[in-house]
N, C-alpha and C. Protein backbone atom coordinates (compact mmCIF):
# COMPACT_ATOMS: atom_id res chain seq x y z
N UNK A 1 153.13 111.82 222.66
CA UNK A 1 151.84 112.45 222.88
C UNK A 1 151.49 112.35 224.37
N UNK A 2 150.69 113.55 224.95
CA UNK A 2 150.17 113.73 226.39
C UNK A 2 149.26 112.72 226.55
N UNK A 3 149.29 111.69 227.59
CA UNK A 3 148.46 110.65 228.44
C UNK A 3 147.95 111.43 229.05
N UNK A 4 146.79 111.54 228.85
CA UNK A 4 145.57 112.13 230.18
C UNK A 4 145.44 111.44 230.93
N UNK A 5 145.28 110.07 230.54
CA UNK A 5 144.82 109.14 231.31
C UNK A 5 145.62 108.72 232.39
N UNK A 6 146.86 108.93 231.88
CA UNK A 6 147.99 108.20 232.81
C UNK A 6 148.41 109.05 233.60
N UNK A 7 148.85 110.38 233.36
CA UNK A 7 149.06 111.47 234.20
C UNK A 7 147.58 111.41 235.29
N UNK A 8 146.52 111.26 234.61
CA UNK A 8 145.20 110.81 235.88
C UNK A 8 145.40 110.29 236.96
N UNK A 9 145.51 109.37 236.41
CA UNK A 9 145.87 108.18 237.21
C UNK A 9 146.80 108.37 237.94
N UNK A 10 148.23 108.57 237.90
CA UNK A 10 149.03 108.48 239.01
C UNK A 10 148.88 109.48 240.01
N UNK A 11 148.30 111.10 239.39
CA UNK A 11 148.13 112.24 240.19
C UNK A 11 146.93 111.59 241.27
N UNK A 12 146.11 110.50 241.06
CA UNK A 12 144.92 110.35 241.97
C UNK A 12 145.54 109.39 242.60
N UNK A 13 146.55 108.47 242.76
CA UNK A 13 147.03 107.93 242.88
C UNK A 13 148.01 108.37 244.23
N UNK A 14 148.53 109.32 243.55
CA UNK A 14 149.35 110.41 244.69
C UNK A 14 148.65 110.88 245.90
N UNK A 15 147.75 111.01 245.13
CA UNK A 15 146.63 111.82 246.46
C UNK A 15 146.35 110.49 247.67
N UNK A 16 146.58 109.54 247.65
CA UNK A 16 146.66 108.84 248.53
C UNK A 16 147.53 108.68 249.84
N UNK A 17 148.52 109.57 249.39
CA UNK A 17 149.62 109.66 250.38
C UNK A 17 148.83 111.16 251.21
N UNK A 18 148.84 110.83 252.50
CA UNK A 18 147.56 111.79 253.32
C UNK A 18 148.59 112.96 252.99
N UNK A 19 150.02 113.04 253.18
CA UNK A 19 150.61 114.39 253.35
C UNK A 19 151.29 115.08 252.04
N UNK A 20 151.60 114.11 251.20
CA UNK A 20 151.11 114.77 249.90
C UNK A 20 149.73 115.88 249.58
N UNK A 21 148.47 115.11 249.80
CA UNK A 21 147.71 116.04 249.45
C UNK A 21 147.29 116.94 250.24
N UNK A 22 147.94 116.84 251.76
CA UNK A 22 147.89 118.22 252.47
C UNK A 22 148.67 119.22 252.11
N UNK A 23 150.18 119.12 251.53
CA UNK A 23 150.84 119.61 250.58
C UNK A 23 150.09 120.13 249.47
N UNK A 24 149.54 119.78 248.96
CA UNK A 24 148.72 120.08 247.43
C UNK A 24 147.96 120.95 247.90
N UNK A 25 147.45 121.00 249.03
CA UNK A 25 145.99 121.86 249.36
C UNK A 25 146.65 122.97 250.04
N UNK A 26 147.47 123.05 250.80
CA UNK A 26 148.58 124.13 251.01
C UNK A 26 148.79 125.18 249.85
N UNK A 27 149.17 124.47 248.92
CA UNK A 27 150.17 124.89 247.84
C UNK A 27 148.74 125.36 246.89
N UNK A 28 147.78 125.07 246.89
CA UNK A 28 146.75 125.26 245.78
C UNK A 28 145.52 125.99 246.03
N UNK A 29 145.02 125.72 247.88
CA UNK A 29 143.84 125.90 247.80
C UNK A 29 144.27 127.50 248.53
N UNK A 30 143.83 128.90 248.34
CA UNK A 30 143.83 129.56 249.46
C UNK A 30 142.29 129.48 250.34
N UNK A 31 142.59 130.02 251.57
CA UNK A 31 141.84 129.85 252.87
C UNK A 31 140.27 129.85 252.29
N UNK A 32 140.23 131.50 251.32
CA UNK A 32 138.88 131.62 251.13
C UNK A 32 138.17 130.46 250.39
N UNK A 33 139.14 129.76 249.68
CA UNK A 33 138.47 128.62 248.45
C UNK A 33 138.09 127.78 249.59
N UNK A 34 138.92 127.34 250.64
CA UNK A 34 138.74 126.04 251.40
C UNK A 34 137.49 126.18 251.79
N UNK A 35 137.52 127.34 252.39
CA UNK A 35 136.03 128.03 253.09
C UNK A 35 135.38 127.78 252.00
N UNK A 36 134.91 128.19 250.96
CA UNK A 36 133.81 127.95 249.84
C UNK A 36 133.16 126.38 249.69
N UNK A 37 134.41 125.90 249.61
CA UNK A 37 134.12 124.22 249.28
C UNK A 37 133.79 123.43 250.84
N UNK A 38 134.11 123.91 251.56
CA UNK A 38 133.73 123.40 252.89
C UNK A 38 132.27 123.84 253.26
N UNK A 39 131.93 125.42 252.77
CA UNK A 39 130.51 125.31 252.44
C UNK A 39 129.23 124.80 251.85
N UNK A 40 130.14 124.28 250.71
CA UNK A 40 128.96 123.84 249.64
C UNK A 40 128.90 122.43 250.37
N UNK A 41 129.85 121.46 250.73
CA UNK A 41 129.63 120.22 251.22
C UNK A 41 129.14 120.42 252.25
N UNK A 42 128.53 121.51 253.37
CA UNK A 42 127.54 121.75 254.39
C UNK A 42 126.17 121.65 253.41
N UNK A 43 126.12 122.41 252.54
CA UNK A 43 124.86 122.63 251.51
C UNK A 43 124.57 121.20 250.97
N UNK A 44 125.53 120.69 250.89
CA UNK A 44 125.18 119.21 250.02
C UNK A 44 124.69 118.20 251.01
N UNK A 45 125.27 118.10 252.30
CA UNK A 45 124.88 117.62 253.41
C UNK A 45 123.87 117.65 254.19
N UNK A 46 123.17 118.77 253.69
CA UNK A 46 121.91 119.13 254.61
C UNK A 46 120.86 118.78 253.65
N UNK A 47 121.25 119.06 252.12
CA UNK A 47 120.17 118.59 251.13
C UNK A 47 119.98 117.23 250.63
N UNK A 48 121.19 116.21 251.37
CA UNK A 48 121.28 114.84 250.83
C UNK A 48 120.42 114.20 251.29
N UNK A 49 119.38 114.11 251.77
CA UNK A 49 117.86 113.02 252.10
C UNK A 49 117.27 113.85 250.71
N UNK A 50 117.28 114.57 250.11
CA UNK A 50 116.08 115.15 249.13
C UNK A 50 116.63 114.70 247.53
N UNK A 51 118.17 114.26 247.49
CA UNK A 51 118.89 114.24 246.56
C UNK A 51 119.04 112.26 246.62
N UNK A 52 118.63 112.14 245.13
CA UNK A 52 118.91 110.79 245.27
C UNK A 52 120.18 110.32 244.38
N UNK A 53 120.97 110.57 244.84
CA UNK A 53 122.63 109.73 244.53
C UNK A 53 123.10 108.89 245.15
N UNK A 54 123.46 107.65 244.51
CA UNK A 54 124.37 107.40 245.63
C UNK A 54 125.71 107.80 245.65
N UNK A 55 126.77 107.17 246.90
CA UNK A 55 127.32 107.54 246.81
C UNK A 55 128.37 108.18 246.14
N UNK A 56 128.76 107.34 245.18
CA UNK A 56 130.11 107.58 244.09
C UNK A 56 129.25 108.87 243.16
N UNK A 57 127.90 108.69 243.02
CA UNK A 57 127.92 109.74 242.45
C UNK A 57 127.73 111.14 242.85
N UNK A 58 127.65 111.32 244.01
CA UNK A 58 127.63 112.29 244.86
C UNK A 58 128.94 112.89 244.60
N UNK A 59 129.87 112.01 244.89
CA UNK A 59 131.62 112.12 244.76
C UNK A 59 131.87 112.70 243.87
N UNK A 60 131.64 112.01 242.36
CA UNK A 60 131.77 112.54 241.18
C UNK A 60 131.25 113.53 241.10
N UNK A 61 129.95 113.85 241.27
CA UNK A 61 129.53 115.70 241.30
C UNK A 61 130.21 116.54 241.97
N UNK A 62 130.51 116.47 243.04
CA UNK A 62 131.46 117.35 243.81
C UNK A 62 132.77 117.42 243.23
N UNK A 63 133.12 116.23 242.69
CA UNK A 63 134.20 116.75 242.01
C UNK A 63 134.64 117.25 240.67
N UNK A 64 133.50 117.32 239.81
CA UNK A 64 133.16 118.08 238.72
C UNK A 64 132.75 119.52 238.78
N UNK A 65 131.70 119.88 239.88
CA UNK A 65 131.69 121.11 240.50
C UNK A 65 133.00 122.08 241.23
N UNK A 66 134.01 120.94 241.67
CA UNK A 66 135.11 122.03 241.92
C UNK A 66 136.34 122.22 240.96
N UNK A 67 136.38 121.61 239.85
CA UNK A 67 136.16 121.83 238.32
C UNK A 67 135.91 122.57 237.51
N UNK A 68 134.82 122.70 237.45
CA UNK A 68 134.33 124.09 237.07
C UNK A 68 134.20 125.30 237.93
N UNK A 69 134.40 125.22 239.26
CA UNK A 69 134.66 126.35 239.77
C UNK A 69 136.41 127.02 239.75
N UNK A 70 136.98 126.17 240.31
CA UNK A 70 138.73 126.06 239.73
C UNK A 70 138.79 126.70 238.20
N UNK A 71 138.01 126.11 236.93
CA UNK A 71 138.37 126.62 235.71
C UNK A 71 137.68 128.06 235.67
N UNK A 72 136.26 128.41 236.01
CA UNK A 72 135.70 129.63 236.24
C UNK A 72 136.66 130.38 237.00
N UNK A 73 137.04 130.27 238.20
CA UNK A 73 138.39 131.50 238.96
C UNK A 73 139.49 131.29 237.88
N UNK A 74 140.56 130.63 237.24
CA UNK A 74 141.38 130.45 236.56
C UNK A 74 140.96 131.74 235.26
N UNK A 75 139.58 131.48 234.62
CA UNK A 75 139.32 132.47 233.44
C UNK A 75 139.19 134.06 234.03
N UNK A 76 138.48 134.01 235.41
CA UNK A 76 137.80 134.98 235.73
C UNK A 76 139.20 136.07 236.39
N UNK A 77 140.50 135.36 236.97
CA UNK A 77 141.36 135.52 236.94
C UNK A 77 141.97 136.61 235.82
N UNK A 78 142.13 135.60 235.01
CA UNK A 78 143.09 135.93 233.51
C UNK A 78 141.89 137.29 233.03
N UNK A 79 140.97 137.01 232.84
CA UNK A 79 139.73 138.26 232.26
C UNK A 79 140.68 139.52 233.53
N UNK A 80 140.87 139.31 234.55
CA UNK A 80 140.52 140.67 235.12
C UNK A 80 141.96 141.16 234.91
N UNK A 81 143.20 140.15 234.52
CA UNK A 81 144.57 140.49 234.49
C UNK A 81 144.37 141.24 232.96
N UNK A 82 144.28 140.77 232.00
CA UNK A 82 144.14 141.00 230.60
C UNK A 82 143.40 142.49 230.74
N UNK A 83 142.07 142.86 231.27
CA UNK A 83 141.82 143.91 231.72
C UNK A 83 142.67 145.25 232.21
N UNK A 84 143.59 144.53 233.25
CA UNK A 84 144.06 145.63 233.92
C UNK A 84 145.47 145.39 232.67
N UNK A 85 145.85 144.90 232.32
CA UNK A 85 147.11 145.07 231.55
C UNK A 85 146.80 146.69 229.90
């Protein structure tokens, strides 16, 4: 049976190696996404005195938000392929 947990774990794990996950972001993010997410953490940055998180959970939102944005392009993707097929 599939370990979520463990496949978790080592993939975050991985990401520790700095050029691994410049690799990953190469290989995953294109330009416009980087740009998007480099925006919203301007947006999050300018609104963080009004927002009371601390840190880790700041972290964790941002990284649930690019989550659901990743799974939203992934569907929104497939909707427009399924469409044109």
């Amino acid at each position: 049976m599939f370990d979520k947990s463990k496949a978790i774990t080592e993939f975050l794990k991985s990401l520790e190696d700095g050029n691994n996950t410049s690799k990953l972001f190469e290989e995953r993010l294109d330009n416009e996404l980087f740009m998007f997410f480099n925006k919203y953490a301007e947006i999050i940055m300018e609104k963080r005195e009004n927002i009371i998180l601390d840190d880790r959970e700041l972290i964790t939102s941002s990284m649930i938000v690019g989550y659901l944005i990743k799974s939203f392009l992934d569907r929104y993707e497939l909707e427009k392929t399924l469409s044109i097929s």
